[in-house]
N, C-alpha and C. Protein backbone atom coordinates (compact mmCIF):
# COMPACT_ATOMS: atom_id res chain seq x y z
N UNK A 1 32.71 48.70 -20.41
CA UNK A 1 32.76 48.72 -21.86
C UNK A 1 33.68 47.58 -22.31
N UNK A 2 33.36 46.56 -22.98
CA UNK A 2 33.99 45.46 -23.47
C UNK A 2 35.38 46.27 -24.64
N UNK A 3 35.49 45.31 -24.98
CA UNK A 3 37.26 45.61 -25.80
C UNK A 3 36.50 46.12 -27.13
N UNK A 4 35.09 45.05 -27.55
CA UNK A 4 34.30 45.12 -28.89
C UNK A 4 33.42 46.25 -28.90
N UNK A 5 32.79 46.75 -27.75
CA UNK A 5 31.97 48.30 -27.45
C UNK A 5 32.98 49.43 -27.84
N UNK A 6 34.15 48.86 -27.23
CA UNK A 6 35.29 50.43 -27.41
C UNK A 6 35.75 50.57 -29.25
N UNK A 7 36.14 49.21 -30.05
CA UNK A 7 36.34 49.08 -30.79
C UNK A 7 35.04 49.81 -32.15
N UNK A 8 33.99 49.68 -31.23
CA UNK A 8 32.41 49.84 -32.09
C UNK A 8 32.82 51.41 -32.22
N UNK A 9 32.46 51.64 -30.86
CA UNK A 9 32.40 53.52 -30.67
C UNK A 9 33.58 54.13 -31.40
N UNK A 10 34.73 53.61 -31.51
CA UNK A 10 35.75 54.37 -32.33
C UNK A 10 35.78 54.60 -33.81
N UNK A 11 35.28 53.17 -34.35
CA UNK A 11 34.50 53.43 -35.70
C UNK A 11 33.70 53.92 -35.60
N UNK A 12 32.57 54.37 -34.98
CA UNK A 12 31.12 55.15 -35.03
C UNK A 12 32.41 56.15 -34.92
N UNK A 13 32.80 56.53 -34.25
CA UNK A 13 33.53 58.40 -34.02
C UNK A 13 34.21 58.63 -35.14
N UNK A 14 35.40 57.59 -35.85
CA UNK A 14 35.93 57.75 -37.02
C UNK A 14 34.57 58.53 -38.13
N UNK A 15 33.81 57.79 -38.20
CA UNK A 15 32.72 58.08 -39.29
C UNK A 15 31.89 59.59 -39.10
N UNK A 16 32.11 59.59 -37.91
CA UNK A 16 31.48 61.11 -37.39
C UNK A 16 32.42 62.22 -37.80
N UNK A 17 33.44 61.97 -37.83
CA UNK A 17 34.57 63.00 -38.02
C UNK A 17 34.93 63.16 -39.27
N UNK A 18 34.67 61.99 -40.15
CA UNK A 18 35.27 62.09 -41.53
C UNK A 18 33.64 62.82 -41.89
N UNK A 19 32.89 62.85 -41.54
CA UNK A 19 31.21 63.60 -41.91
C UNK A 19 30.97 64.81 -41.55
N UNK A 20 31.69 65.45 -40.84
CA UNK A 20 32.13 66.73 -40.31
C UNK A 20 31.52 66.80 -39.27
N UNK A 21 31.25 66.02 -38.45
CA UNK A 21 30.80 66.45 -37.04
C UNK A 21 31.46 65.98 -35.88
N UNK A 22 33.09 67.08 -35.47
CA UNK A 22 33.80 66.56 -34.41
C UNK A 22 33.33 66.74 -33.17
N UNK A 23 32.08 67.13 -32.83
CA UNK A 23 31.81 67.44 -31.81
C UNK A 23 31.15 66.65 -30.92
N UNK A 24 30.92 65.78 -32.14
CA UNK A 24 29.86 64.40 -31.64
C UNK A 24 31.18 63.23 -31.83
N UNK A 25 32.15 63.14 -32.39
CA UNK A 25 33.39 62.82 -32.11
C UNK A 25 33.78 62.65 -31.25
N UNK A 26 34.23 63.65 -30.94
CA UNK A 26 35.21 64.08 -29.55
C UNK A 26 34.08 63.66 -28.23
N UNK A 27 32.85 63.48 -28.42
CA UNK A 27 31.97 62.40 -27.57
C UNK A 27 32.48 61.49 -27.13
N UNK A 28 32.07 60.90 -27.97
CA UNK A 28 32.41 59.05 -28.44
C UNK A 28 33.93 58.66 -27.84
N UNK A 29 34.66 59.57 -28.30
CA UNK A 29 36.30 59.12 -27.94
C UNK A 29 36.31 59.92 -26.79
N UNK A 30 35.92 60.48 -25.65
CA UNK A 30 35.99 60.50 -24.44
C UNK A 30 36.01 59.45 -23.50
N UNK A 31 34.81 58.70 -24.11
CA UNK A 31 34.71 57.35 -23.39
C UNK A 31 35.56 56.20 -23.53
N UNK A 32 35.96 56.40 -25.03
CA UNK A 32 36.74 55.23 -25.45
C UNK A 32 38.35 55.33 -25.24
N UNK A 33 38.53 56.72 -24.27
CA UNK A 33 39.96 56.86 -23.79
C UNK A 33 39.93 56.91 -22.54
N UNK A 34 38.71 56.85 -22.12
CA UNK A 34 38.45 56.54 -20.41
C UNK A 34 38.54 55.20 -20.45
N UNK A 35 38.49 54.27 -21.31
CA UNK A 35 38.72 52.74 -21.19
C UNK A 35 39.44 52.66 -21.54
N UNK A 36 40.29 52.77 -22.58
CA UNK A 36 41.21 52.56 -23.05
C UNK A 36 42.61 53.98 -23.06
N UNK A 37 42.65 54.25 -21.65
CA UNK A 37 43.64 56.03 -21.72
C UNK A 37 44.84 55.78 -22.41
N UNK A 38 45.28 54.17 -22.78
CA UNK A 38 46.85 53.90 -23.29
C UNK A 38 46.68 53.92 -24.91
N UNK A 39 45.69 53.86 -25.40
CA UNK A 39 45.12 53.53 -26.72
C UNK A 39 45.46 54.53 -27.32
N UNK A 40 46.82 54.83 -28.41
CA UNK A 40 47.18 56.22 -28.81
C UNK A 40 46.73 56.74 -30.03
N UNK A 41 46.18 55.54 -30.55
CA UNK A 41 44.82 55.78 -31.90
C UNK A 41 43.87 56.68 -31.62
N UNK A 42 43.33 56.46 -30.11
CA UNK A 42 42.10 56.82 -29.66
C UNK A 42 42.57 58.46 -29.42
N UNK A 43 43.66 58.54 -28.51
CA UNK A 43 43.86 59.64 -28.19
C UNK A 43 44.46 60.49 -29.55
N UNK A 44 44.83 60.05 -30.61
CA UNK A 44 45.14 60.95 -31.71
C UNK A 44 43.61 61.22 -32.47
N UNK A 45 42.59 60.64 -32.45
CA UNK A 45 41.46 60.70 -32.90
C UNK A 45 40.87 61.70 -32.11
N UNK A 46 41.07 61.86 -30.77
CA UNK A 46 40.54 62.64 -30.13
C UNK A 46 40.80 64.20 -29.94
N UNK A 47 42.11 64.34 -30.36
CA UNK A 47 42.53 65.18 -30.48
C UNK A 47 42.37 66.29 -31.92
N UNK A 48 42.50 65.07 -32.88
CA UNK A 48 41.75 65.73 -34.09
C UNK A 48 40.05 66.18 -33.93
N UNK A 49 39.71 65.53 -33.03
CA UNK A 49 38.11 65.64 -32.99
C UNK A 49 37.98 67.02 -32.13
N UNK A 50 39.11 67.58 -31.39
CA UNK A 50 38.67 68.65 -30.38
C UNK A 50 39.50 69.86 -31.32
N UNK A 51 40.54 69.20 -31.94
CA UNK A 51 41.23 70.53 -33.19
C UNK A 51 39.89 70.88 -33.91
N UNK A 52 39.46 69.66 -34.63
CA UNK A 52 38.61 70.41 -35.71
C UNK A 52 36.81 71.23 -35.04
N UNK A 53 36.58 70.83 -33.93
CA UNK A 53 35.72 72.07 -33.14
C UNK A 53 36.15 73.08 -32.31
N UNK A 54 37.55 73.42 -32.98
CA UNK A 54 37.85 74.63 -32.19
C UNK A 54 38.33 74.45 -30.45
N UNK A 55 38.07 73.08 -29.96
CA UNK A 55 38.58 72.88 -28.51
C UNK A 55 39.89 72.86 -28.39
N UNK A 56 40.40 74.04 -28.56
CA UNK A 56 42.04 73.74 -28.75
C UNK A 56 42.85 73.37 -27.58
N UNK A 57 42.36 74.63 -26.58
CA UNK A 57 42.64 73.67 -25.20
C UNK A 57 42.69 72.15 -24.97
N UNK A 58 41.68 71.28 -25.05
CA UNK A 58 41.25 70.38 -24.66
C UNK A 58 41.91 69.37 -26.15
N UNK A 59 42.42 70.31 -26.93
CA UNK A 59 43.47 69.32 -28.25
C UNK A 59 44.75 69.58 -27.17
N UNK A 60 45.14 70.40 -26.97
CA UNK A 60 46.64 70.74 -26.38
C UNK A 60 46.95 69.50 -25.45
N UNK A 61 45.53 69.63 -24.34
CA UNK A 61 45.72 68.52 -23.65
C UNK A 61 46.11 67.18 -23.95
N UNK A 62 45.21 66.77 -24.78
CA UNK A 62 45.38 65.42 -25.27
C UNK A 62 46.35 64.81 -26.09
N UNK A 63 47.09 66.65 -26.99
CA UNK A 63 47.98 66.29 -27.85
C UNK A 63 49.33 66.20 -26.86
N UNK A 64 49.34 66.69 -25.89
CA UNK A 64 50.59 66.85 -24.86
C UNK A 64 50.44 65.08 -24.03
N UNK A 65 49.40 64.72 -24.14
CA UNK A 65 49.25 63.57 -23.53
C UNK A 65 50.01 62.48 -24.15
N UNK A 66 49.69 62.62 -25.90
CA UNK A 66 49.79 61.93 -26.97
C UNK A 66 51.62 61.73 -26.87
N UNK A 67 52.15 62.93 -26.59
CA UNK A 67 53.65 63.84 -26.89
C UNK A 67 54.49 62.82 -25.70
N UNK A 68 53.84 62.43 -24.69
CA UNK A 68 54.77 62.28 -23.06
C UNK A 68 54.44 60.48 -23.76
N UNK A 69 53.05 60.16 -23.96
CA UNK A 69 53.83 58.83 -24.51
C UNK A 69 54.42 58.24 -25.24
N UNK A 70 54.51 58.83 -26.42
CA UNK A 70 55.00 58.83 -27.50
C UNK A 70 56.29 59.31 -28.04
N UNK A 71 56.84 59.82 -27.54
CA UNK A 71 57.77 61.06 -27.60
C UNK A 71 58.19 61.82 -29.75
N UNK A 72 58.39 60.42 -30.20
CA UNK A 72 58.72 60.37 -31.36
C UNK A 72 57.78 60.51 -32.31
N UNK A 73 56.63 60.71 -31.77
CA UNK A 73 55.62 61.27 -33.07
C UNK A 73 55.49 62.44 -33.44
N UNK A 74 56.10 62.31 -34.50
CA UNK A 74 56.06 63.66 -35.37
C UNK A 74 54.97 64.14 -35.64
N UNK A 75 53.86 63.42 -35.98
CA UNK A 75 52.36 63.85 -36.34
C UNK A 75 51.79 64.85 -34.90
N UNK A 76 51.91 64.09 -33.93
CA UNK A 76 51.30 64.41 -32.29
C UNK A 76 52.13 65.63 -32.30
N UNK A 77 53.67 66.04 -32.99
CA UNK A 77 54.14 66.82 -32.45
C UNK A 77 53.77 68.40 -33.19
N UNK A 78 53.58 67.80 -35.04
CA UNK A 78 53.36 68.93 -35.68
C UNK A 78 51.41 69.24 -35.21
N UNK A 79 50.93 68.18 -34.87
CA UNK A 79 49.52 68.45 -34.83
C UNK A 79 49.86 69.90 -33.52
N UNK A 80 50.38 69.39 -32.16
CA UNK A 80 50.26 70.16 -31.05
C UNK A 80 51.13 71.87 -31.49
N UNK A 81 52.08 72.02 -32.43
CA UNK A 81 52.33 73.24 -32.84
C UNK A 81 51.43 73.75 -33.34
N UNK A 82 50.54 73.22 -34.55
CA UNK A 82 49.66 74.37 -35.09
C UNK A 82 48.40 74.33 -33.93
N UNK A 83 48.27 73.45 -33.23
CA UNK A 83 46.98 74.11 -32.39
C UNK A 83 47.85 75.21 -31.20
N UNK A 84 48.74 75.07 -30.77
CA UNK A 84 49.84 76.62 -30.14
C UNK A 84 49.53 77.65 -31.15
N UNK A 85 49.83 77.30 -32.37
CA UNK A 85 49.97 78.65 -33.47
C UNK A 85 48.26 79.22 -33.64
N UNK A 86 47.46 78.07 -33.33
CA UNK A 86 45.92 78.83 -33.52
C UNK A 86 45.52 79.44 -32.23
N UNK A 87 46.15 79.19 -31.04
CA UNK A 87 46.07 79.64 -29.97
C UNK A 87 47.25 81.28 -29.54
N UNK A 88 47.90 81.69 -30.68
CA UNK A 88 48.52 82.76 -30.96
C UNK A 88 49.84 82.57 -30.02
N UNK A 89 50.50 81.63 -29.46
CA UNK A 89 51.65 80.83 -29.05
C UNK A 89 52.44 80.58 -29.69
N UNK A 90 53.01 81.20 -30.56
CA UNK A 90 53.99 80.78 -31.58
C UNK A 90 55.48 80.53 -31.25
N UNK A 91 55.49 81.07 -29.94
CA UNK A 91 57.28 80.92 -29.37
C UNK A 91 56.99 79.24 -29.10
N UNK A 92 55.56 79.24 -27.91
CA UNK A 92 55.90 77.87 -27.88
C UNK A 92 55.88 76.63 -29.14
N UNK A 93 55.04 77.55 -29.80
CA UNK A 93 54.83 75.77 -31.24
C UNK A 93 56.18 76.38 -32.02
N UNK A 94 57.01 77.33 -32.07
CA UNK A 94 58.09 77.23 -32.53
C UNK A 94 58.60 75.98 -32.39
N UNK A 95 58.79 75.61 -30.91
CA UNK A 95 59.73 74.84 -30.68
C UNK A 95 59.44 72.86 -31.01
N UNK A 96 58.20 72.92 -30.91
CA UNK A 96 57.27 71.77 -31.03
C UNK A 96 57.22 71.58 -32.79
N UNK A 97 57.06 72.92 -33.63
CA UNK A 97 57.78 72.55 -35.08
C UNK A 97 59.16 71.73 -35.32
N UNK A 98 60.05 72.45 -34.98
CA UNK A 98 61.44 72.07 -34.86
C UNK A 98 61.73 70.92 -34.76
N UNK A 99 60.54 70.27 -33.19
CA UNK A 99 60.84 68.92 -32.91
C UNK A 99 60.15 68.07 -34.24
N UNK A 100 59.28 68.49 -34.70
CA UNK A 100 58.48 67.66 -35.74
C UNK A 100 59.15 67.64 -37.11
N UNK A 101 60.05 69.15 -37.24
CA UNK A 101 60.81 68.71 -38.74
C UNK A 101 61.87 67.77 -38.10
N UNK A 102 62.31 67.69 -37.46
CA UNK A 102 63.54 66.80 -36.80
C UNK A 102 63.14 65.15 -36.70
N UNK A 103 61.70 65.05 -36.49
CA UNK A 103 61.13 63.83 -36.66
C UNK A 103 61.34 63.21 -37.73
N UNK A 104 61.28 64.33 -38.98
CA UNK A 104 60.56 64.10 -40.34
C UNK A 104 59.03 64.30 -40.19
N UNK A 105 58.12 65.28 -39.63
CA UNK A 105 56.76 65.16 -40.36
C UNK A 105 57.11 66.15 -41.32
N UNK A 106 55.79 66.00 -42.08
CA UNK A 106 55.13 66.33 -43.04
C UNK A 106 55.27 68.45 -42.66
């Protein structure tokens, strides 16, 4: 996959997701984080794409992925609490809130 294929498919997935279909999303950005696994656009896209079909598991993953490179994203951090809190985990996204008001998110 060239740099311009990965770049294509992420806009095609952006557009899929803002249209309500993360499922065909979270497609698209599979591949484009198998080429690009450092790409933390890709992997925050992807993660929204597996939140909003209910793959919460497979958000946790990616958002914990998002969390170890990133450390300081507040977004990656409040995103990965409420998918804990939809997963009925609330001791653990307690603590993953905390870190995110401490960031400053939203």
């Amino acid at each position: 996959m060239t740099m311009f294929d990965v770049y294509d498919e992420f806009r095609r997935a952006e557009l899929y997701l803002e249209s309500g279909r993360p499922t065909d999303a979270a497609r698209m950005l599979e591949t484009v984080v198998e080429a690009e696994p450092r790409n933390e656009a890709a992997l925050e896209l992807l993660a929204r794409a597996y939140f909003g079909s209910a793959q919460l598991q497979r958000a946790e993953r990616t958002l914990t992925r998002l969390v170890e490179a990133s450390p300081c994203n507040a977004w990656a951090r409040r995103a990965l609490a409420r998918t804990m809190d939809r997963q009925s985990r609330v001791t653990e996204a307690a603590t993953q809130h905390r870190m995110a008001d401490v960031l400053g998110a939203a």
